[in-house]
Protein backbone atom coordinates (compact mmCIF):
# COMPACT_ATOMS: atom_id res chain seq x y z
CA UNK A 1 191.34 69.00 93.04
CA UNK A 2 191.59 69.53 96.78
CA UNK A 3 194.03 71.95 97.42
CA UNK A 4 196.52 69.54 99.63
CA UNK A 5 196.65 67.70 95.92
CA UNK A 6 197.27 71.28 94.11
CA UNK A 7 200.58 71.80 96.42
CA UNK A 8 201.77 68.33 96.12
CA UNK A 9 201.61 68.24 92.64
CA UNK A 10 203.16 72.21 92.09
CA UNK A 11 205.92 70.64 94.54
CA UNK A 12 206.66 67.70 92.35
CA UNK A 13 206.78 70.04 89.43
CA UNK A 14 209.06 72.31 91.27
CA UNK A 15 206.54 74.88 90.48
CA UNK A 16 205.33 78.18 92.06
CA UNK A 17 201.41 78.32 92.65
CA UNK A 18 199.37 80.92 91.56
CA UNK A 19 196.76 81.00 93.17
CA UNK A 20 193.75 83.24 94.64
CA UNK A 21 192.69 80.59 97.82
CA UNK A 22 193.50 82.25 100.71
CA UNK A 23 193.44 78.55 102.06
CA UNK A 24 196.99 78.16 101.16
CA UNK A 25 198.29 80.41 103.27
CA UNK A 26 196.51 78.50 106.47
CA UNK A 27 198.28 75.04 104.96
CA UNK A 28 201.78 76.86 104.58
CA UNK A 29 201.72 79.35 108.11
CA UNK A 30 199.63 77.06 110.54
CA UNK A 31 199.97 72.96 109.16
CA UNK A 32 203.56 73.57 107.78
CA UNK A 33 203.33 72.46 104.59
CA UNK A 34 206.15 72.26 102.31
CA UNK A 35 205.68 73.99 99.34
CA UNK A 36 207.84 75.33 95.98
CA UNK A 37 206.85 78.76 96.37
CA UNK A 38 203.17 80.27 96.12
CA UNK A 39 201.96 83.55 94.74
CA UNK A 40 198.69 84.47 96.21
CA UNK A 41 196.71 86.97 93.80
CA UNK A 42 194.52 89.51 95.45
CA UNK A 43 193.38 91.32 92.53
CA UNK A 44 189.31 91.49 92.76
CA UNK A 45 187.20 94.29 90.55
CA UNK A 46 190.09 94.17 87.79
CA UNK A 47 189.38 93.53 84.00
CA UNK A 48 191.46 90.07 83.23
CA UNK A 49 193.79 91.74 81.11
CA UNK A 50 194.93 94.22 84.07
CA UNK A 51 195.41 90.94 85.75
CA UNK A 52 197.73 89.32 83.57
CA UNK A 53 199.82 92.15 83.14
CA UNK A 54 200.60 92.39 87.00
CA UNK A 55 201.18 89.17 87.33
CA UNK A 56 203.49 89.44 84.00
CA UNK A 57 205.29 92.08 85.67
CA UNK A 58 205.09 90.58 89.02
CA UNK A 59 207.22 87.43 87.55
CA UNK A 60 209.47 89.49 85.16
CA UNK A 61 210.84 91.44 88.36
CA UNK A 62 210.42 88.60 90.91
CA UNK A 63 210.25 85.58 89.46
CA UNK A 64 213.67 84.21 91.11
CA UNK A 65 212.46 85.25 94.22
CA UNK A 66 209.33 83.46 94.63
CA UNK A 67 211.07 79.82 94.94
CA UNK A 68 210.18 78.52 98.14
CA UNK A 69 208.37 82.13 99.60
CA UNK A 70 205.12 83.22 99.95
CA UNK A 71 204.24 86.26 98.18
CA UNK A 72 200.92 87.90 97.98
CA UNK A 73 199.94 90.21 94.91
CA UNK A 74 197.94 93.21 95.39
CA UNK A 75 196.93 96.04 93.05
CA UNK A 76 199.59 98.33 94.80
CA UNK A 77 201.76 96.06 97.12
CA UNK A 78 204.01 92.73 96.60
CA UNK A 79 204.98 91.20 99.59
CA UNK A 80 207.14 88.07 100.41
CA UNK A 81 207.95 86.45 103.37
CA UNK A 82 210.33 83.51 103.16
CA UNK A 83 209.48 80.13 104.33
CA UNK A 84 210.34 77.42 106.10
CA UNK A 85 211.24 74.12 103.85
């Protein structure tokens, strides 16, 4: 799917994107796109498992927070910025 159908169909679904395409941040920041909130994973050289766990944790302590923001995931860092809908 072309990632302009990905965040039409997570909005429709009222559902946060996880994703690791930096491309959605260009659609968001610089075309405006509305979204339902997006999680941006920037986890390289980690074992899958170490993965899901942040990500786990990531939603079990932010998961109300990440409607309608843009957060990115790191191994030692979780930023969001609020967007514009």
């Amino acid at each position: 799917m072309e990632d302009e159908a990905v965040l039409l169909r997570s909005r429709e679904e009222n559902a946060v994107l996880l994703t690791a395409d930096k491309d959605f941040g260009q659609l968001v920041f610089q075309q405006g796109r509305v979204h339902s909130g997006i999680l941006l994973i920037r986890l390289e050289g980690l074992r899958p498992e170490a993965k899901a766990e942040l990500v786990s944790r990531t939603f079990a302590r932010h998961g109300g927070e990440l409607s309608g923001g843009f957060a990115v995931l790191t191994e030692r860092a979780f930023r969001l910025r609020r967007t514009a809908q």
